[in-house]
Every structure is written in structure tokens, then in C-alpha cells.
PDB file of N, CA and C in Angstrom:
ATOM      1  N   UNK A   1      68.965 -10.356  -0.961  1.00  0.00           N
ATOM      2  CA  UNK A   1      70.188  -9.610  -0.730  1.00  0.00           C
ATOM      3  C   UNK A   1      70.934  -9.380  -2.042  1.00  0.00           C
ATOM      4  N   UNK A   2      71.443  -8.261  -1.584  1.00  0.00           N
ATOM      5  CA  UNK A   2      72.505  -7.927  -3.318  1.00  0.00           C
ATOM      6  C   UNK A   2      73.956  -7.928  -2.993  1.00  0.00           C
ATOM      7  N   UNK A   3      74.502  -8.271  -4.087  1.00  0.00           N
ATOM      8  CA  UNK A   3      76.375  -8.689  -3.881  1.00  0.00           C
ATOM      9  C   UNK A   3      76.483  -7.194  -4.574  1.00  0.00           C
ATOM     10  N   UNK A   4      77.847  -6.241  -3.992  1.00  0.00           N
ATOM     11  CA  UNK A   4      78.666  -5.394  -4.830  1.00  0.00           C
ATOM     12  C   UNK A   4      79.815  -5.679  -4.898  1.00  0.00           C
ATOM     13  N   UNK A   5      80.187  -5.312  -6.144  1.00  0.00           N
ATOM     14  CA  UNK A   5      81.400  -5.889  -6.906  1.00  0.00           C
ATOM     15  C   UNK A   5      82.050  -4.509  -7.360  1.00  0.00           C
ATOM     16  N   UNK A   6      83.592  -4.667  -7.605  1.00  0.00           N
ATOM     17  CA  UNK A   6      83.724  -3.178  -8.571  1.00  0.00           C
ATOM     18  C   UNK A   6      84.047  -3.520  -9.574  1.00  0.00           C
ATOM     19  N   UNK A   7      84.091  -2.851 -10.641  1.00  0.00           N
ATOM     20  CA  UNK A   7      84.474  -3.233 -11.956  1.00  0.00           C
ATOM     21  C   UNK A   7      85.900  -3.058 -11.895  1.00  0.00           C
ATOM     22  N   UNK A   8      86.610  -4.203 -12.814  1.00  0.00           N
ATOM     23  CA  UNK A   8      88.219  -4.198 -13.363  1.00  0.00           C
ATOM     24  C   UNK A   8      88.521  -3.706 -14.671  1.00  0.00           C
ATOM     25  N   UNK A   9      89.338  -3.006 -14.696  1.00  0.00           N
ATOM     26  CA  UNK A   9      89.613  -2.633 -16.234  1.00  0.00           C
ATOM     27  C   UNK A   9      90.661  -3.629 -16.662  1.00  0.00           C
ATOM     28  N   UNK A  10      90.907  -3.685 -18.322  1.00  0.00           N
ATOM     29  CA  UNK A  10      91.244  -4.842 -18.969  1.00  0.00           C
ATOM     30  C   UNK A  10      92.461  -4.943 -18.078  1.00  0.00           C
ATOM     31  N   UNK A  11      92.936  -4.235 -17.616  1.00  0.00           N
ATOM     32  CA  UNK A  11      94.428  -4.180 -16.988  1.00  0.00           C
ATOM     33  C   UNK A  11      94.817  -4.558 -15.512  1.00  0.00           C
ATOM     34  N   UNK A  12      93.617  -4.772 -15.043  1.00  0.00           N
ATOM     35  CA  UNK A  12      93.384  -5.088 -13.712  1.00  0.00           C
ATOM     36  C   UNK A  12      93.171  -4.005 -12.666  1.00  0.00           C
ATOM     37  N   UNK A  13      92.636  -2.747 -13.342  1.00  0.00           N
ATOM     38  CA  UNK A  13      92.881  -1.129 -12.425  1.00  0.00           C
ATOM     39  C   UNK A  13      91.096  -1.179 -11.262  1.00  0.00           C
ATOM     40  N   UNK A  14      91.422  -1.113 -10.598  1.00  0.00           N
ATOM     41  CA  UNK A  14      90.303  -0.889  -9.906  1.00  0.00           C
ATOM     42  C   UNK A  14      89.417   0.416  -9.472  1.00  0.00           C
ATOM     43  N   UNK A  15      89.144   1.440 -10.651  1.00  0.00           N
ATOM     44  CA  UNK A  15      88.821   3.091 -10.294  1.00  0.00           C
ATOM     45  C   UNK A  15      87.835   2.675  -9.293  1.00  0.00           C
ATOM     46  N   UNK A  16      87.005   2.060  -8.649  1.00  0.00           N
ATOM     47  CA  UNK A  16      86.228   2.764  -7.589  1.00  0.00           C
ATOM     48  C   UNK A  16      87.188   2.454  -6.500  1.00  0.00           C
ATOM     49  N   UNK A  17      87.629   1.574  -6.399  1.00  0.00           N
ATOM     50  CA  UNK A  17      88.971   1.245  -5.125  1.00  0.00           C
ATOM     51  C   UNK A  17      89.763   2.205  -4.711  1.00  0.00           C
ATOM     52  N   UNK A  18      90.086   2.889  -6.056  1.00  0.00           N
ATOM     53  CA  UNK A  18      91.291   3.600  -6.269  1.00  0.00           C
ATOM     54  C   UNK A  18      90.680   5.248  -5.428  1.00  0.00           C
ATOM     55  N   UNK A  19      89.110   5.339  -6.197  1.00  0.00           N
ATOM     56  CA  UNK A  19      88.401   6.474  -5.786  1.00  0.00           C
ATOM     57  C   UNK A  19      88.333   6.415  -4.071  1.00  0.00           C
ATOM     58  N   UNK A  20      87.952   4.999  -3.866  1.00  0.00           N
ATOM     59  CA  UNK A  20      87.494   4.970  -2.058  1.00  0.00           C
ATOM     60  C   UNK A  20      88.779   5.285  -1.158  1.00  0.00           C
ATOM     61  N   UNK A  21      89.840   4.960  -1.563  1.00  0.00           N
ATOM     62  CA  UNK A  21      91.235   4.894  -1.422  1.00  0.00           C
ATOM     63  C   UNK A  21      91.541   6.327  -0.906  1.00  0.00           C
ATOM     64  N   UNK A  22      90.935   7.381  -1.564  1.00  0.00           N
ATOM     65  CA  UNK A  22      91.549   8.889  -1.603  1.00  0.00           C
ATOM     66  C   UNK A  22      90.363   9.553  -0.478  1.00  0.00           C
ATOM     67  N   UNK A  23      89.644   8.568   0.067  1.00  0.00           N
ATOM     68  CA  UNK A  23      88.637   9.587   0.874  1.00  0.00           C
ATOM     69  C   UNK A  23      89.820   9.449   2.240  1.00  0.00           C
ATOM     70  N   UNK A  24      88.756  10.103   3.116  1.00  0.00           N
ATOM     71  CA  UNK A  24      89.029  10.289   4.534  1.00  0.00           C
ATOM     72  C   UNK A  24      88.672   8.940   5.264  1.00  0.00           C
ATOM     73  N   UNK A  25      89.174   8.682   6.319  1.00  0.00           N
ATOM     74  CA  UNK A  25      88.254   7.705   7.117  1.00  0.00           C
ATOM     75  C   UNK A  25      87.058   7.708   6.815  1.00  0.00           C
ATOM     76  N   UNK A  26      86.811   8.850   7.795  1.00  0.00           N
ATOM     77  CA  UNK A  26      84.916   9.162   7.883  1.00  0.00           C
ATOM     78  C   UNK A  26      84.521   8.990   6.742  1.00  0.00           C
ATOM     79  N   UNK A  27      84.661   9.595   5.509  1.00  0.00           N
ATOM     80  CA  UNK A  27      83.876   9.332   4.632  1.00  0.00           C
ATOM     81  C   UNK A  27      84.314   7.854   4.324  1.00  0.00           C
ATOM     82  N   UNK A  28      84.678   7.463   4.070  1.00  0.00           N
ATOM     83  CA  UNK A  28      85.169   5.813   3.530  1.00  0.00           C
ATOM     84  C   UNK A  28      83.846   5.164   4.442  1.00  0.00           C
ATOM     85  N   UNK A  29      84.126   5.293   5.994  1.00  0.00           N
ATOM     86  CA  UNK A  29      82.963   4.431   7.110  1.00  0.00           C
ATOM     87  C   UNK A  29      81.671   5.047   6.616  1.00  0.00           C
ATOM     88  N   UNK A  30      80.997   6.112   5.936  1.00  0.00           N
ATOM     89  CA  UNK A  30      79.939   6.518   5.638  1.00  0.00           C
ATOM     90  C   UNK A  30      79.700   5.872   4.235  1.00  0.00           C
ATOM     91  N   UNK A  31      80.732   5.885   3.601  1.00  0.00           N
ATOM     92  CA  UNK A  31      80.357   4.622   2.134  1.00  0.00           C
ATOM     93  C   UNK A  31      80.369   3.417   2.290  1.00  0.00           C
ATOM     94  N   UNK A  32      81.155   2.639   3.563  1.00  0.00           N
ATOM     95  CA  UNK A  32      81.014   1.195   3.683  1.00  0.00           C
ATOM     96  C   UNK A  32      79.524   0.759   4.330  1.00  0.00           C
ATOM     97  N   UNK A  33      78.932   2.244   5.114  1.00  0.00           N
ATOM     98  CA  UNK A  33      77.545   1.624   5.959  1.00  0.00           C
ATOM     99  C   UNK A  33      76.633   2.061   4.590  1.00  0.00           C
ATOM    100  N   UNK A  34      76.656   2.836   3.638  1.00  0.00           N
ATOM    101  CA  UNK A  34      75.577   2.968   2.518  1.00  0.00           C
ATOM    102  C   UNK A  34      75.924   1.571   1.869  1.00  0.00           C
ATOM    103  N   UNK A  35      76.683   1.694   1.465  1.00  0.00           N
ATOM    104  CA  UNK A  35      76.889   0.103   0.825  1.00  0.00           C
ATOM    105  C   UNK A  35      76.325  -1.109   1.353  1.00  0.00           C
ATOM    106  N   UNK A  36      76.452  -1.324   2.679  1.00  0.00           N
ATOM    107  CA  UNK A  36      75.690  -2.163   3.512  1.00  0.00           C
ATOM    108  C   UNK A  36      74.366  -2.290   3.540  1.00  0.00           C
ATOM    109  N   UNK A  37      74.073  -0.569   3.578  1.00  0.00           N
ATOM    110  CA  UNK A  37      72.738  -0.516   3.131  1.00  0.00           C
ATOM    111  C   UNK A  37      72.212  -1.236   1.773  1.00  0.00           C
ATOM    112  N   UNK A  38      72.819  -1.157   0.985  1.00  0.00           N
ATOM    113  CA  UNK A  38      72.294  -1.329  -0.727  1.00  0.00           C
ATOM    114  C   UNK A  38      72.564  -2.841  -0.662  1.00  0.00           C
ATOM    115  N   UNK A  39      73.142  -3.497   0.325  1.00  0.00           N
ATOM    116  CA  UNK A  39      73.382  -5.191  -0.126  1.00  0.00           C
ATOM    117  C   UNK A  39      72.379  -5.340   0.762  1.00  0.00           C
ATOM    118  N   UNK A  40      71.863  -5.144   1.693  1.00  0.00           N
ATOM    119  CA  UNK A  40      71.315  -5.739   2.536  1.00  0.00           C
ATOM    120  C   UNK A  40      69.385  -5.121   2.443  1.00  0.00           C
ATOM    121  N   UNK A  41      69.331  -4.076   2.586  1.00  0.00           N
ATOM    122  CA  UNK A  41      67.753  -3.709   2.541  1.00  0.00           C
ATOM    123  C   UNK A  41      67.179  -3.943   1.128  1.00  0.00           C
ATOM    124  N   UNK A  42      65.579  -4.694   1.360  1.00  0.00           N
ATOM    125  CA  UNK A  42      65.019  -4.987   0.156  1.00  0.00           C
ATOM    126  C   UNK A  42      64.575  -4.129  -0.538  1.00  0.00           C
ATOM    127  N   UNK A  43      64.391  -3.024   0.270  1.00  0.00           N
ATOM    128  CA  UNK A  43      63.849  -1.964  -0.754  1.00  0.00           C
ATOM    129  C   UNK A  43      64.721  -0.574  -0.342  1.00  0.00           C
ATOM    130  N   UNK A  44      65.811  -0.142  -1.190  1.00  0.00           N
ATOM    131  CA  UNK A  44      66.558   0.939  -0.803  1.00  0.00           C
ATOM    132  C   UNK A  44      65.978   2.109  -0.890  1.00  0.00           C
ATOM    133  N   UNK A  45      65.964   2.962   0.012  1.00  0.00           N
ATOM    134  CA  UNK A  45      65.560   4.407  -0.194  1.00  0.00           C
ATOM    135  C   UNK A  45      66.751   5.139  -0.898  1.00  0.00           C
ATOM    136  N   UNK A  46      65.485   5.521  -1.623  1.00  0.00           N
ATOM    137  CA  UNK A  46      66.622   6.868  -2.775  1.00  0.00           C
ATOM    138  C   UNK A  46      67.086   7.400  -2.274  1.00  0.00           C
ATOM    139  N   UNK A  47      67.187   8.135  -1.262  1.00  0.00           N
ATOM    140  CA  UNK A  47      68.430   9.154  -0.638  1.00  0.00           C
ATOM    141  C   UNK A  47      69.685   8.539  -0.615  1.00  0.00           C
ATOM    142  N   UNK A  48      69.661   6.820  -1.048  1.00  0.00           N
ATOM    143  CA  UNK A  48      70.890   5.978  -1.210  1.00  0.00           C
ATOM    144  C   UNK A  48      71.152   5.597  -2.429  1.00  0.00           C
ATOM    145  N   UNK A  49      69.999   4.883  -3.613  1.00  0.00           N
ATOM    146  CA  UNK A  49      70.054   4.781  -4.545  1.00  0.00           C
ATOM    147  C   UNK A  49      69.203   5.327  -5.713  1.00  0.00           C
ATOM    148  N   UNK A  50      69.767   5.393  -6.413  1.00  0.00           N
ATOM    149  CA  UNK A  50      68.670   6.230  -7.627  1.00  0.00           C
ATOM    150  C   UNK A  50      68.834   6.031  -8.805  1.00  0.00           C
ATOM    151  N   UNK A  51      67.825   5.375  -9.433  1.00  0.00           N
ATOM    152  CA  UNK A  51      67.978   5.036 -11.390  1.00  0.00           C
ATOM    153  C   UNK A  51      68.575   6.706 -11.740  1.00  0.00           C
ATOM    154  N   UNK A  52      69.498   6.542 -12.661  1.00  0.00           N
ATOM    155  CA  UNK A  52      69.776   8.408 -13.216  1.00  0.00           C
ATOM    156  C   UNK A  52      69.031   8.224 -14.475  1.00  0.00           C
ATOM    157  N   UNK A  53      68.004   8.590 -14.883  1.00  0.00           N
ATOM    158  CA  UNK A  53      66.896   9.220 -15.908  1.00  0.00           C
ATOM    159  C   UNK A  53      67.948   9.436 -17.158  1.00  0.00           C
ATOM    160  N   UNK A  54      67.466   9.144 -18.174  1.00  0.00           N
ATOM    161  CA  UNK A  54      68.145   9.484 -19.546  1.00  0.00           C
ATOM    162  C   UNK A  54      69.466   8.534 -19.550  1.00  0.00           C
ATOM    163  N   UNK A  55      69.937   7.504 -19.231  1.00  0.00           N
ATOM    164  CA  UNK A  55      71.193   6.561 -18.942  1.00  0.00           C
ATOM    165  C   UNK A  55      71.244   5.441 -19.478  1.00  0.00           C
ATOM    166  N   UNK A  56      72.033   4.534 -19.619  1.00  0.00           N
ATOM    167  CA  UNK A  56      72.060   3.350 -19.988  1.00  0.00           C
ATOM    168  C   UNK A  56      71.942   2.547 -19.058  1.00  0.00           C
ATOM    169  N   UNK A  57      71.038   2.502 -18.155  1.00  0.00           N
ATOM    170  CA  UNK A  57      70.635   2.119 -16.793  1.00  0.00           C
ATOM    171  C   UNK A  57      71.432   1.620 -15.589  1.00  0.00           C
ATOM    172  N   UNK A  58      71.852   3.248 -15.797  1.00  0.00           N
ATOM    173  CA  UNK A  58      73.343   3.484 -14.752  1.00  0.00           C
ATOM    174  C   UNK A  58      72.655   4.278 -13.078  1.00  0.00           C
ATOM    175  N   UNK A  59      72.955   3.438 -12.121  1.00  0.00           N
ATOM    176  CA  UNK A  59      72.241   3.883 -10.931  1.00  0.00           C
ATOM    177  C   UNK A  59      73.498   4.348 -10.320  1.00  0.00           C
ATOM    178  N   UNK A  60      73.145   5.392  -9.392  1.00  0.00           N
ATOM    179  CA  UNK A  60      74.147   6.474  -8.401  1.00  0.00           C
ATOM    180  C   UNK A  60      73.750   5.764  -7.025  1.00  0.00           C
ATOM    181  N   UNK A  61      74.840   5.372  -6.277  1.00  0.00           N
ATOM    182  CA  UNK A  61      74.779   5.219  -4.562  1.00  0.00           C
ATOM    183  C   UNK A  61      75.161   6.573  -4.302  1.00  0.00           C
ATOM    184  N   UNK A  62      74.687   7.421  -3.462  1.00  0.00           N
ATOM    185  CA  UNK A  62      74.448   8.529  -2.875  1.00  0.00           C
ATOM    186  C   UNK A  62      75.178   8.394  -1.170  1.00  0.00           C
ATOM    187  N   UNK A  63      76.092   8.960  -1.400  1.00  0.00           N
ATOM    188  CA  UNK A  63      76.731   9.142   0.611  1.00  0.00           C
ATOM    189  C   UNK A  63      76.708  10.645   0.775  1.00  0.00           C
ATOM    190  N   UNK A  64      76.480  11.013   1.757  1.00  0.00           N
ATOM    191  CA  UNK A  64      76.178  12.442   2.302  1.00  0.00           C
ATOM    192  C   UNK A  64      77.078  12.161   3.458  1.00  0.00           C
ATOM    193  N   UNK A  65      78.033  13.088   3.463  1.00  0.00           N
ATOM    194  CA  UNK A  65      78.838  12.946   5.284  1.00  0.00           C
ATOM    195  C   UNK A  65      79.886  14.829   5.075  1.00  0.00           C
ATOM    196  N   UNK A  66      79.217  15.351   6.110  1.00  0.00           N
ATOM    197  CA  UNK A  66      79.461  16.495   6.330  1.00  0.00           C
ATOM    198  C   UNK A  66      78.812  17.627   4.899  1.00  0.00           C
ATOM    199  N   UNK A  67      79.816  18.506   4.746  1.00  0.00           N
ATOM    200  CA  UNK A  67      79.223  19.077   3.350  1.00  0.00           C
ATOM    201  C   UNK A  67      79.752  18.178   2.081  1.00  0.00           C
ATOM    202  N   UNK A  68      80.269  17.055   2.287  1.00  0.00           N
ATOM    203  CA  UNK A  68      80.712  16.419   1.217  1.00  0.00           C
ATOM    204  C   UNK A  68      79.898  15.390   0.334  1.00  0.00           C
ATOM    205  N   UNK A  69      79.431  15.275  -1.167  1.00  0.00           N
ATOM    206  CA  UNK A  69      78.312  14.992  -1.299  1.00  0.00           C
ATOM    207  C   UNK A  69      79.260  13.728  -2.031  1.00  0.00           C
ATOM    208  N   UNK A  70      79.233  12.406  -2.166  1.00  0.00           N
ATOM    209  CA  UNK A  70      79.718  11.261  -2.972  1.00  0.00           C
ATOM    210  C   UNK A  70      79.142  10.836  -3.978  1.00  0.00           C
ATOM    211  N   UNK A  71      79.275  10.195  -4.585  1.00  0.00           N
ATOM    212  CA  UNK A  71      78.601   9.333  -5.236  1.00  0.00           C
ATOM    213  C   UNK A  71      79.181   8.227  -6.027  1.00  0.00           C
ATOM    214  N   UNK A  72      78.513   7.268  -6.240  1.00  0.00           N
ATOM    215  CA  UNK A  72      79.089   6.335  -6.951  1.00  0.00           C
ATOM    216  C   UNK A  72      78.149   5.393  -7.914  1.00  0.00           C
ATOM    217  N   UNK A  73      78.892   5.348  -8.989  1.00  0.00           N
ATOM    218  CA  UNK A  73      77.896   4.681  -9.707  1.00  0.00           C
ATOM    219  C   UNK A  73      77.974   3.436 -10.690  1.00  0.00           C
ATOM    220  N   UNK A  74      77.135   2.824 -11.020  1.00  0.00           N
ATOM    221  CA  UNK A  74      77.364   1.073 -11.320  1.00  0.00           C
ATOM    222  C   UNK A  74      76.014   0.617 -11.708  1.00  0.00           C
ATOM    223  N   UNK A  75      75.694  -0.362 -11.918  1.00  0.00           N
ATOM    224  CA  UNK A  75      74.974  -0.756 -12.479  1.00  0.00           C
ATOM    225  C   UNK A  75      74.355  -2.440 -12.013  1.00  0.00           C
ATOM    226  N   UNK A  76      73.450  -2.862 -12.737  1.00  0.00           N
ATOM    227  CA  UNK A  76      72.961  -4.396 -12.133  1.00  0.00           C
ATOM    228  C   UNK A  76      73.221  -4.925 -13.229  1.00  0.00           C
ATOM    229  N   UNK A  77      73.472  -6.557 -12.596  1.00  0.00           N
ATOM    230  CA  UNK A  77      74.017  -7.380 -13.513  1.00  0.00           C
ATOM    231  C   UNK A  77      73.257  -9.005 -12.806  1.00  0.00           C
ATOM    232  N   UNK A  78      72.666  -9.530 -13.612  1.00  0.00           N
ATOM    233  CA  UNK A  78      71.929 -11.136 -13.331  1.00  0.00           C
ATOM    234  C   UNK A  78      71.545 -10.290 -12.154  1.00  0.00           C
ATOM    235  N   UNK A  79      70.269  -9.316 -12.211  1.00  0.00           N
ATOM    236  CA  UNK A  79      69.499  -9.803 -11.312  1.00  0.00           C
ATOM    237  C   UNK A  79      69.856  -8.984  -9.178  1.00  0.00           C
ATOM    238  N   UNK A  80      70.866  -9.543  -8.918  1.00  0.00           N
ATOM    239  CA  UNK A  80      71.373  -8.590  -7.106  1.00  0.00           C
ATOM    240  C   UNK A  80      72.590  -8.079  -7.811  1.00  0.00           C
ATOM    241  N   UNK A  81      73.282  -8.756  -8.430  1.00  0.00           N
ATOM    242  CA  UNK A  81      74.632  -8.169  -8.722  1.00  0.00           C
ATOM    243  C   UNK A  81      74.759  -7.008  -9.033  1.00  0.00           C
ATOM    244  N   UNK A  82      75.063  -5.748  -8.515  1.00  0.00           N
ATOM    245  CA  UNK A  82      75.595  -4.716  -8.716  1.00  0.00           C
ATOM    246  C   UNK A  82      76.922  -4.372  -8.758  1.00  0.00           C
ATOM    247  N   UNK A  83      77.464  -3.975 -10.219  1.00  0.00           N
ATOM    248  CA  UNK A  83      78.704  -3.603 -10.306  1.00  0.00           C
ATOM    249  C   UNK A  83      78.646  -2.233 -10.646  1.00  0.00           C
ATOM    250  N   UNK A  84      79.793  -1.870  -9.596  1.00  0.00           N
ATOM    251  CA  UNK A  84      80.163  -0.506  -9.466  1.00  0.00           C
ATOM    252  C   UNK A  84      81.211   0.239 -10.090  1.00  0.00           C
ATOM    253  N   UNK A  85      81.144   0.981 -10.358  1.00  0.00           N
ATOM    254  CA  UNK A  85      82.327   1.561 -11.830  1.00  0.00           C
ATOM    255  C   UNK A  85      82.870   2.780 -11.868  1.00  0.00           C
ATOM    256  N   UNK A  86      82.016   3.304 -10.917  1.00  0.00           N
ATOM    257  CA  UNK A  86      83.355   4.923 -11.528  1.00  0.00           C
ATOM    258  C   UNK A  86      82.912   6.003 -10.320  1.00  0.00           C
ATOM    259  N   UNK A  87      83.450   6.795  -9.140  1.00  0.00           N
ATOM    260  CA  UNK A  87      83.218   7.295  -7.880  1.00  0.00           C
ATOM    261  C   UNK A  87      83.903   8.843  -8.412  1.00  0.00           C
ATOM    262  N   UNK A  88      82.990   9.725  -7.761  1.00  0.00           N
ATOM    263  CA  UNK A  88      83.403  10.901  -8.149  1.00  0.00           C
ATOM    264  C   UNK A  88      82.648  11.956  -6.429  1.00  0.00           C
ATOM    265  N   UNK A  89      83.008  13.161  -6.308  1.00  0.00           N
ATOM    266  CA  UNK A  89      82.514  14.120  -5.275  1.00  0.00           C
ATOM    267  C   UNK A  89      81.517  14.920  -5.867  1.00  0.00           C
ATOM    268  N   UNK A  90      80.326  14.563  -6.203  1.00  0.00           N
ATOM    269  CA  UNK A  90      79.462  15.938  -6.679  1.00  0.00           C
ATOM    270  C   UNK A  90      79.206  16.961  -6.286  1.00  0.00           C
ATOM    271  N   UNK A  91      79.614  17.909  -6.992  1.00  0.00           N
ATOM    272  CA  UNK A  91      79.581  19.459  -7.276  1.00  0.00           C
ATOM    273  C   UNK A  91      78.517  20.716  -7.649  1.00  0.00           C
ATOM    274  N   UNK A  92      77.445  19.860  -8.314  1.00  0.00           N
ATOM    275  CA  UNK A  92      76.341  20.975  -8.597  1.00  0.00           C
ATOM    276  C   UNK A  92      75.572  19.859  -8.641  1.00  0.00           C
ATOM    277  N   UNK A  93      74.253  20.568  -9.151  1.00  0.00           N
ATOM    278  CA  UNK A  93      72.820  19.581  -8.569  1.00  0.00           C
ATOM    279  C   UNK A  93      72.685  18.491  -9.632  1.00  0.00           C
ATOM    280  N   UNK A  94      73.092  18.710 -10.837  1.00  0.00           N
ATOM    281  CA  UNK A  94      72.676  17.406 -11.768  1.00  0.00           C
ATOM    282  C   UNK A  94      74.274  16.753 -11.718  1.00  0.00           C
ATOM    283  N   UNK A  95      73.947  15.250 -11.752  1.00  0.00           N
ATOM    284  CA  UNK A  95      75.048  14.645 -11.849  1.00  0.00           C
ATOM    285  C   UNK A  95      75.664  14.789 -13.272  1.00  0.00           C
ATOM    286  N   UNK A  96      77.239  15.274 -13.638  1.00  0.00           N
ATOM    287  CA  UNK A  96      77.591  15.328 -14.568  1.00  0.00           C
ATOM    288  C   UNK A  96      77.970  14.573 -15.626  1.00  0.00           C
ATOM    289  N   UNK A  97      77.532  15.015 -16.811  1.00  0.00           N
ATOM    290  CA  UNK A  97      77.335  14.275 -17.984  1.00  0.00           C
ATOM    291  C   UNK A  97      78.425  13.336 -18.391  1.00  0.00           C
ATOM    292  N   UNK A  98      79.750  13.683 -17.963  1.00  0.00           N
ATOM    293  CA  UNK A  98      80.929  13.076 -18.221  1.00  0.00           C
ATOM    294  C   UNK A  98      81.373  11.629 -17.428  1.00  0.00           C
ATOM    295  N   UNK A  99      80.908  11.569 -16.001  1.00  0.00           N
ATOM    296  CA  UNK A  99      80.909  10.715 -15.251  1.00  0.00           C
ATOM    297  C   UNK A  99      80.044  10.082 -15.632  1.00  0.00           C
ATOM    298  N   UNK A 100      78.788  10.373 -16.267  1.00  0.00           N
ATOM    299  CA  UNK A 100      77.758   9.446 -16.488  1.00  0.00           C
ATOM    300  C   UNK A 100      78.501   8.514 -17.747  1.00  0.00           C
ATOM    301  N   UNK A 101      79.328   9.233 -19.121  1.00  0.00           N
ATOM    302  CA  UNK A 101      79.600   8.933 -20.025  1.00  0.00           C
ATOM    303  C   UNK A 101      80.820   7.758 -19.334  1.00  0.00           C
ATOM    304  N   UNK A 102      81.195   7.991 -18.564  1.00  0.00           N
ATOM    305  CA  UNK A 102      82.633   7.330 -17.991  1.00  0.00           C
ATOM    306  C   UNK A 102      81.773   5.948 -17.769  1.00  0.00           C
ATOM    307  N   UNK A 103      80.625   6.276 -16.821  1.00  0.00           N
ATOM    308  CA  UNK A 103      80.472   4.834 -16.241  1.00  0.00           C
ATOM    309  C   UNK A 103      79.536   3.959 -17.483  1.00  0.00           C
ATOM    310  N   UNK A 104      78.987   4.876 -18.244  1.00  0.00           N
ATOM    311  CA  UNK A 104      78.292   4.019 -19.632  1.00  0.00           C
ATOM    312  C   UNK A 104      79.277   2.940 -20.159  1.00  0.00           C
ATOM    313  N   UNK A 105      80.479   3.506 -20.589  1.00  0.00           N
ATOM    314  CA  UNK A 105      81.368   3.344 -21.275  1.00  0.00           C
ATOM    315  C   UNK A 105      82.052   1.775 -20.334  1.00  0.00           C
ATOM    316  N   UNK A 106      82.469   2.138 -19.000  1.00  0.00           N
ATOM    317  CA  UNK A 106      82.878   0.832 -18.313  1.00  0.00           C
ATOM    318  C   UNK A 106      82.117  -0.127 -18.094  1.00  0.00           C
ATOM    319  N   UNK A 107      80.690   0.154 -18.339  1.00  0.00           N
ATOM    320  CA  UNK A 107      79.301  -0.544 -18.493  1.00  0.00           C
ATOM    321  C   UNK A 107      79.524  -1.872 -19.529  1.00  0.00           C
ATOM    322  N   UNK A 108      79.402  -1.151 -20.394  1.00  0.00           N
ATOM    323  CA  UNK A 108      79.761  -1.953 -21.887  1.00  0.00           C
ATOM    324  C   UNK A 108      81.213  -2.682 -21.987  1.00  0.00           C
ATOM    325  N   UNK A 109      81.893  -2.104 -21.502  1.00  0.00           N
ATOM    326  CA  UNK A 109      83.565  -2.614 -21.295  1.00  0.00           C
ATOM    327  C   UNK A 109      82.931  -3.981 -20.508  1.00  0.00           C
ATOM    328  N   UNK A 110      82.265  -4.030 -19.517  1.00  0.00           N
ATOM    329  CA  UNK A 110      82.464  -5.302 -18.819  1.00  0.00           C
ATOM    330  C   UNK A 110      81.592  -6.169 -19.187  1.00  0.00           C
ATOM    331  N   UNK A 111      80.644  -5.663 -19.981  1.00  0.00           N
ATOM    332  CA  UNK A 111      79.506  -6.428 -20.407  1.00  0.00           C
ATOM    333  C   UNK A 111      80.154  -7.117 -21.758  1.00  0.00           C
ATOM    334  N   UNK A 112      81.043  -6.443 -22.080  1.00  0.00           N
ATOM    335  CA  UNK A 112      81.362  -6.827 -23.598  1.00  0.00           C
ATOM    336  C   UNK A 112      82.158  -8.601 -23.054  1.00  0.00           C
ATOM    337  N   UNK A 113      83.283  -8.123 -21.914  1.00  0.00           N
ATOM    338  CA  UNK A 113      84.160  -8.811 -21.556  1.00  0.00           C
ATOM    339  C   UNK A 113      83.250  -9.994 -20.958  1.00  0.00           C
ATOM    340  N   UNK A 114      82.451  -9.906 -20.265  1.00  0.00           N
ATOM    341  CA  UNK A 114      81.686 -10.843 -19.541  1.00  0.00           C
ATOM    342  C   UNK A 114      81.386 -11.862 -20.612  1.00  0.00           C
ATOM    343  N   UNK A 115      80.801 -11.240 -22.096  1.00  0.00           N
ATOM    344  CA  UNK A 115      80.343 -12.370 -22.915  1.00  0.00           C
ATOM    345  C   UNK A 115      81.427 -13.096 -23.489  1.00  0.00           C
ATOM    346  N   UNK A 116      82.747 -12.220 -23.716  1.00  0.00           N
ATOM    347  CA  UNK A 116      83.588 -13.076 -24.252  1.00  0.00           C
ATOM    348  C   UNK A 116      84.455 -14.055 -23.835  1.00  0.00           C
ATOM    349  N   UNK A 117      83.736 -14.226 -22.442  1.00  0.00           N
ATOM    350  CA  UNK A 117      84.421 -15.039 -21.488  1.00  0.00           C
ATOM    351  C   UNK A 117      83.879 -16.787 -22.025  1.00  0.00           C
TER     352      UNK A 117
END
């Protein structure tokens, strides 16, 4: 089984919280059962999770609910731990370069922080 976590910024801000915060019900209950999915099944189907190619081995959770496409993305840490870092609505077919740069960036932010603990 895998634990998800979200990432904190130095300040205590919680952007995927903040992101889940602004959905609808429905979509929120369609990201809490993908999520369920990703802690609980041993082998996730990509239509839920997906390594993003060319990354600092930053993976996308994928929610589909109505025409609204989600995503969220985070990374592994020791192994089940997946921390999650930065939630956005995708818009065209490749996930955009900027969100990818966002969640690189909070990547290293927590990794940095983790060691200097």
C-alpha cells in the first residue's frame, strides 16, 4: 500500500489542498476515489497514474469527471510515499511545461528540507 501526503511550503501553504478546495463536490469525490485508487491498488492503471517522460520523476494522478480533465502531480519518496505538489485543470493534450516546472521546483524544495531536517 502507498501513503499520500501533500507537500507544505516553507510557510505552511498547502497548494494541492488549496487546489482540491476550489473544485466542486463531484469532482473533489472523483479525486478522493482516484486517490484511493493510487494508495490502495498494487499495480495502478495509467488512466490514473503516469511517469511524465522528460521530468525529474514527476508522476500525474489523472481524474476524468464530466468534460473536466484534473490532474495532479507529486512524486515518490522512500519507496510508497507519494508526495503530491501542485493540482491544476488540463487544457490541451500535453501536460504543460510550467506546471511541470512548478512541481520540479516543490520537488527539490521538500527534498532539500527533508535533508535538513
Amino acid at each position: 500500500m502507498r501513503e499520500i501526503i501533500f507537500y507544505l511550503t516553507d510557510s505552511g501553504n498547502c497548494p494541492v489542498k488549496e487546489f482540491l478546495d476550489s473544485l466542486t463536490g463531484k469532482q473533489a469525490q472523483k479525486v478522493a476515489w482516484v486517490l484511493k485508487v493510487v494508495e490502495e491498488l498494487e499495480m495502478i492503471p495509467k488512466q490514473y497514474m503516469k511517469k511524465l517522460v522528460g521530468t525529474d520523476d514527476i508522476w500525474e494522478i489523472r481524474v476524468q469527471y464530466a468534460n473536466d480533465i484534473i490532474r495532479i502531480l507529486g512524486f515518490f519518496d522512500d519507496g510508497n510515499l507519494v508526495v503530491l505538489n501542485h493540482g491544476f485543470f488540463k487544457k490541451t493534450q500535453k501536460t504543460p511545461k510550467q506546471d511541470i516546472i512548478i512541481s520540479e521546483k516543490r520537488k527539490k524544495d521538500y527534498l532539500r528540507r527533508k535533508h535538513n531536517e
